[in-house]
C-alpha atoms as a PDB file:
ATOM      1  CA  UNK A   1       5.405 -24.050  58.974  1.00  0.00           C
ATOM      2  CA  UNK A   2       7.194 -26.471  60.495  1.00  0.00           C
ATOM      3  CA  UNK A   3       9.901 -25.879  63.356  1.00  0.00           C
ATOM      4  CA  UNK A   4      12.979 -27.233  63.083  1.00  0.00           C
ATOM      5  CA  UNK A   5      14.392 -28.856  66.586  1.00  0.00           C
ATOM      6  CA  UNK A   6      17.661 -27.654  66.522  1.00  0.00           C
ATOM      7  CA  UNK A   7      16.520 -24.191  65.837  1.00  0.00           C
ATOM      8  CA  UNK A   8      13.574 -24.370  68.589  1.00  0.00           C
ATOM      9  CA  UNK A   9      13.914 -21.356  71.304  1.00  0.00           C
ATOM     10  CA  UNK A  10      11.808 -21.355  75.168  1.00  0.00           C
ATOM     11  CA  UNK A  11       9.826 -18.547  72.995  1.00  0.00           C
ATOM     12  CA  UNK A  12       8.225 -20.642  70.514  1.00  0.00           C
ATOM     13  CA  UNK A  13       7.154 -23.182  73.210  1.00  0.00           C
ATOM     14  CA  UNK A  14       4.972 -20.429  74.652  1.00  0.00           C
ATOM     15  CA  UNK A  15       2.243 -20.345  72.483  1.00  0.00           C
ATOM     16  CA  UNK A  16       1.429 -23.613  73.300  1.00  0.00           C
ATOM     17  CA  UNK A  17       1.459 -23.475  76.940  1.00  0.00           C
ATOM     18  CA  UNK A  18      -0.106 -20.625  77.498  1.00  0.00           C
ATOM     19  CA  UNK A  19      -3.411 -21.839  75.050  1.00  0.00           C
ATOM     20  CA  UNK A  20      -3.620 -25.100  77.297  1.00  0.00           C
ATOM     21  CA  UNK A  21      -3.102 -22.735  80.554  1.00  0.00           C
ATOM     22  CA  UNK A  22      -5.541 -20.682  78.956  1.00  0.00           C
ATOM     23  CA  UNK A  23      -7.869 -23.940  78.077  1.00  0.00           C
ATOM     24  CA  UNK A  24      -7.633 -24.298  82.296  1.00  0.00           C
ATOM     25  CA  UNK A  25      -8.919 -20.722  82.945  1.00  0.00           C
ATOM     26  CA  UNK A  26      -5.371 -19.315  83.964  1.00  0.00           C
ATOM     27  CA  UNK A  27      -4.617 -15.839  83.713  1.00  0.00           C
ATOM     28  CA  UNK A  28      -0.981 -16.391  82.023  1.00  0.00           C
ATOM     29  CA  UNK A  29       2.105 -13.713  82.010  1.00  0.00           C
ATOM     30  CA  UNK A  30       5.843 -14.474  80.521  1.00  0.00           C
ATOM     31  CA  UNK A  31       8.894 -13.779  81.741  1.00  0.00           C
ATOM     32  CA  UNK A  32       7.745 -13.229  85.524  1.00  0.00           C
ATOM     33  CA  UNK A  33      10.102 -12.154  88.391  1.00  0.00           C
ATOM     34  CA  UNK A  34       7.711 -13.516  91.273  1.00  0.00           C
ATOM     35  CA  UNK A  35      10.098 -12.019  94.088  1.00  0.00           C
ATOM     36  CA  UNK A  36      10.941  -8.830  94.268  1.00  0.00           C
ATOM     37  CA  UNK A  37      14.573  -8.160  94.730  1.00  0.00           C
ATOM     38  CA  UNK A  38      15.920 -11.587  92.860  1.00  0.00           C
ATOM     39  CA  UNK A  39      16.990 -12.003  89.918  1.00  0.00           C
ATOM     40  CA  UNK A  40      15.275 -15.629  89.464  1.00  0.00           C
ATOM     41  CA  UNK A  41      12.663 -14.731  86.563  1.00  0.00           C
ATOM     42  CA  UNK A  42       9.865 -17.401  85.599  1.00  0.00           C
ATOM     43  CA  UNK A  43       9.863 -18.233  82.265  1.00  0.00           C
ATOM     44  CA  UNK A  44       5.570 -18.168  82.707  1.00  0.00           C
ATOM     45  CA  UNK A  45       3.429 -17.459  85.775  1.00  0.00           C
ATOM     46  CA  UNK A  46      -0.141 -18.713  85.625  1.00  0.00           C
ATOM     47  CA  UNK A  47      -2.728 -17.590  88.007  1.00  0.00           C
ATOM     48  CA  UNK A  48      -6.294 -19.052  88.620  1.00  0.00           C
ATOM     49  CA  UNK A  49      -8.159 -17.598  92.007  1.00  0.00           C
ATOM     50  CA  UNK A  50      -5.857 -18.088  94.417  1.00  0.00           C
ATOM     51  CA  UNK A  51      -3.658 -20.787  93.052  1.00  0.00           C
ATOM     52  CA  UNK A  52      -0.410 -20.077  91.426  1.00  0.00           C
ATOM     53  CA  UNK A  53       1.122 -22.313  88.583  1.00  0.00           C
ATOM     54  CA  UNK A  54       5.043 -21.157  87.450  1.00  0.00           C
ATOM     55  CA  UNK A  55       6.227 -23.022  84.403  1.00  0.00           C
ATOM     56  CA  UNK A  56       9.545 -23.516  83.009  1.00  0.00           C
ATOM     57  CA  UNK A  57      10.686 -23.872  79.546  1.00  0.00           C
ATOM     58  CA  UNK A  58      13.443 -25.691  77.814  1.00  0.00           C
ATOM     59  CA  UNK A  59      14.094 -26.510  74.613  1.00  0.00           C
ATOM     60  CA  UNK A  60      15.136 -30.308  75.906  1.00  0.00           C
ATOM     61  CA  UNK A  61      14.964 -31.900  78.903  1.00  0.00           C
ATOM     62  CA  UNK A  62      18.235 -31.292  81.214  1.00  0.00           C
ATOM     63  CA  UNK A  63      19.409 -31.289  84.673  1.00  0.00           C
ATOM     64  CA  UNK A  64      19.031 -27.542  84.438  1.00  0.00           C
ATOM     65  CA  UNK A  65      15.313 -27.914  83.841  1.00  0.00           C
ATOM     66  CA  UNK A  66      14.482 -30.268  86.978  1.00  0.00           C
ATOM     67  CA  UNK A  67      16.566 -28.031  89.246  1.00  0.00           C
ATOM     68  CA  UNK A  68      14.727 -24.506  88.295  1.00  0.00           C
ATOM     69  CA  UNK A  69      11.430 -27.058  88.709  1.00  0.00           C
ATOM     70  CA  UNK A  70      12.619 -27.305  92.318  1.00  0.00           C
ATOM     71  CA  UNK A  71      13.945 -24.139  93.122  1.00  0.00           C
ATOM     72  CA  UNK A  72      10.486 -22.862  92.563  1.00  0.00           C
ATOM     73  CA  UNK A  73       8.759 -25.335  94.518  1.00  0.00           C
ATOM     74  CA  UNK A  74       7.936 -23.361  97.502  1.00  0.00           C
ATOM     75  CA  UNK A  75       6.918 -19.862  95.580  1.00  0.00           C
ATOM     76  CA  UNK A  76       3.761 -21.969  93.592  1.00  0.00           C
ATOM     77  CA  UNK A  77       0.806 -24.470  93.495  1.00  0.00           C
ATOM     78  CA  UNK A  78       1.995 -25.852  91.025  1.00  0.00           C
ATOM     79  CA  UNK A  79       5.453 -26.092  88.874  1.00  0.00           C
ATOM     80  CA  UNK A  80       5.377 -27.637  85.344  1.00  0.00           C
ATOM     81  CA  UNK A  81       8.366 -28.215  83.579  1.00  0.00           C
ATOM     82  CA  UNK A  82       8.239 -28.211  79.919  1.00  0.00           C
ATOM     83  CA  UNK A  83      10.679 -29.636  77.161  1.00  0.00           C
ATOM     84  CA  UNK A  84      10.288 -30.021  73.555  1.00  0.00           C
ATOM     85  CA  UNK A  85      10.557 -33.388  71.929  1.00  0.00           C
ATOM     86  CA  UNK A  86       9.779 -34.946  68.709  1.00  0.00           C
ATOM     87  CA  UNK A  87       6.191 -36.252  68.431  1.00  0.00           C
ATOM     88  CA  UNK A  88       5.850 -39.991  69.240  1.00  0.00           C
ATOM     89  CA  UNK A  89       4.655 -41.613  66.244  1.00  0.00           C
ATOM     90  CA  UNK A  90       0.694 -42.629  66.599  1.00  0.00           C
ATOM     91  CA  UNK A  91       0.188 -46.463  67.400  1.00  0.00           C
ATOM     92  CA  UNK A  92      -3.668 -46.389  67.515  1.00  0.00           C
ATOM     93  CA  UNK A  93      -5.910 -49.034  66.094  1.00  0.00           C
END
């Protein structure tokens, strides 16, 4: 079943990100609040040991996007920022 891109929601990007987190030996939870008393939630918190990954999802890339990136830049390891995007068409040989 194919998703169509104007329908897409942060939800059906999940899957996939939390397979590949998976794929890196994460531990992976949704919808996160890693502070208590703020109402910033991460979309996905990974954790591996004692490194901490928080991802963001969007369903394209947008100002919005880069700034949550950064706002969560001193609360993680590592910050990924995810938008969906049509496939680029294969040019191999």
């Amino acid at each position: 079943m194919e998703v169509i891109m104007s329908r897409l929601k942060e939800s059906d990007l999940f899957g996939h990100v939390k397979s590949w987190l998976q794929e890196q030996e994460y531990e992976v939870y949704s919808e996160v609040w890693p502070e208590l008393y703020t109402s910033k939630r991460a979309d996905v918190v990974a954790l591996k040991g004692d490194m901490a990954a928080i991802v963001e999802l969007k369903t394209s890339l947008t100002l919005d996007l880069v700034a949550q990136g950064a706002a969560w830049q001193e609360k993680a390891n590592c910050i990924y920022k995810t938008a969906a995007g049509k496939p680029a068409p294969f040019r191999g040989g």
